[in-house]
Protein backbone atom coordinates (compact mmCIF):
# COMPACT_ATOMS: atom_id res chain seq x y z
CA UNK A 1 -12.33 -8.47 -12.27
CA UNK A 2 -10.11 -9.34 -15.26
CA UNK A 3 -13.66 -9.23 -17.43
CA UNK A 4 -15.32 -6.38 -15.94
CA UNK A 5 -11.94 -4.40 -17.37
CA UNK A 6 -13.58 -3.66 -21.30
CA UNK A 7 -17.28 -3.89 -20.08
CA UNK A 8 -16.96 -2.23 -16.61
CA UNK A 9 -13.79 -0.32 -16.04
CA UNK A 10 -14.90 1.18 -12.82
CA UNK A 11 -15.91 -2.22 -11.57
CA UNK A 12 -12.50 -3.47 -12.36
CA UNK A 13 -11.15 -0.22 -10.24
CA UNK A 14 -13.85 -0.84 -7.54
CA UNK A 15 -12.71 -4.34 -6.95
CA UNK A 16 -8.95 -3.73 -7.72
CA UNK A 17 -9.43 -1.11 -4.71
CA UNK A 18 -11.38 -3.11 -2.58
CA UNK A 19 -8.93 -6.14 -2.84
CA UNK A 20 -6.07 -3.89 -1.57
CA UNK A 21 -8.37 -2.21 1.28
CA UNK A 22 -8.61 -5.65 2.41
CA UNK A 23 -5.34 -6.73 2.37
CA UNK A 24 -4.60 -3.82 4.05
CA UNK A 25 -7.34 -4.40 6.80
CA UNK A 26 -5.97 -8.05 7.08
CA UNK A 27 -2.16 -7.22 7.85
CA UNK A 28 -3.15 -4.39 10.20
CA UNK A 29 -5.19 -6.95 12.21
CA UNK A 30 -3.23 -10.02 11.88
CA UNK A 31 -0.40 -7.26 13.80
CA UNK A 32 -2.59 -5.95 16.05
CA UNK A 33 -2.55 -2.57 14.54
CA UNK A 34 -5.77 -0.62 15.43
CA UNK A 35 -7.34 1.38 12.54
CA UNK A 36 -10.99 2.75 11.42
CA UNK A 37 -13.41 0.75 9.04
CA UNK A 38 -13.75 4.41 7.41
CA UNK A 39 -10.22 4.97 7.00
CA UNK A 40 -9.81 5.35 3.08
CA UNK A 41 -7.02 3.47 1.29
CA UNK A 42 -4.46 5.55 1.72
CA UNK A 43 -4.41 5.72 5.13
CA UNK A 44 -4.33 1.99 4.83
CA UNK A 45 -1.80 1.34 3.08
CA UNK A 46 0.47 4.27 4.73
CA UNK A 47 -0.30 1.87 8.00
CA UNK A 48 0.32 -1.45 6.38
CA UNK A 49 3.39 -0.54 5.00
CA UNK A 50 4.66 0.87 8.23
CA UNK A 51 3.67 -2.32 10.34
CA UNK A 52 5.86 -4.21 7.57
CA UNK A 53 8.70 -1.70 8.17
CA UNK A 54 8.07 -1.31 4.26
CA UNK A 55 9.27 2.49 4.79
CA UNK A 56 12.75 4.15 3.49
CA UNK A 57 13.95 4.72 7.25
CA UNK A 58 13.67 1.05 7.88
CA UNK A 59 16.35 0.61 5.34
CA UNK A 60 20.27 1.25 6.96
CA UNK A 61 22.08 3.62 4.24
CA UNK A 62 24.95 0.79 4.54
CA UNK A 63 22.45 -1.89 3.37
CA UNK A 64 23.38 -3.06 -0.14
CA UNK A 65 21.20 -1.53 -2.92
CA UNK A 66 20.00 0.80 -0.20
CA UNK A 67 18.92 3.47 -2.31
CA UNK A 68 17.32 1.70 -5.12
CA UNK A 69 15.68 -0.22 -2.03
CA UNK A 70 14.26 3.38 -0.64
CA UNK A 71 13.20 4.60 -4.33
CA UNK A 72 11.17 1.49 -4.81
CA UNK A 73 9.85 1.57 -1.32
CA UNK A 74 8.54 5.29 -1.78
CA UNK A 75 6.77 4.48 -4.99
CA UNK A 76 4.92 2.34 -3.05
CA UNK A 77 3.13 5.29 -1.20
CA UNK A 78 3.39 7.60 -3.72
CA UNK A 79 0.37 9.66 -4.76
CA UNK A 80 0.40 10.11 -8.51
CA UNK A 81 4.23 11.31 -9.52
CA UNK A 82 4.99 12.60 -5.73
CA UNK A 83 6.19 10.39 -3.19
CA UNK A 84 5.03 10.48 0.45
C-alpha cells in the first residue's frame, strides 16, 4: 500500500478502504453482530463502533475528560467536516 501511494493513489485508497471494511467485518463477527457483505463502509464502521460502545452516549458526562472524550469519539464517524 505504502508504494502504490505516488504510482497508484487509488490503489492505496482501495486497499486503505478495504483494510478498514475488514476490520470492521472482523469485530462485528468476533461479537456476534449480524451485518450484510454489501453493507458499504460506513455502515460498518457506524456498527463497529457501536458494538465497542465507541459512541458519545457511552461516555457518563461525569467521566473525566468527558467532552474531549465525545469530540474525539464523533470524529470518528464523521463524514467530511460533519459529525454523525
Amino acid at each position: 500500500m505504502r508504494g502504490a501511494i505516488e504510482d497508484d493513489p487509488g490503489l492505496a485508497i482501495g486497499t486503505a478502504k478495504e483494510i478498514v471494511e475488514t476490520t470492521c467485518k472482523t469485530i462485528l463477527t468476533e461479537r456476534g453482530v449480524p451485518y450484510e457483505q454489501d453493507d458499504d463502509l460506513l455502515k460498518l464502521v457506524k456498527e463497529a463502533r457501536r458494538s465497542l460502545l465507541l459512541v458519545p452516549e457511552s461516555i457518563p458526562d461525569s467521566a473525566r475528560g468527558a467532552e474531549a472524550v465525545k469530540k474525539i469519539i464523533n470524529s470518528l464517524g464523521a463524514r467530511g467536516s460533519r459529525p454523525e
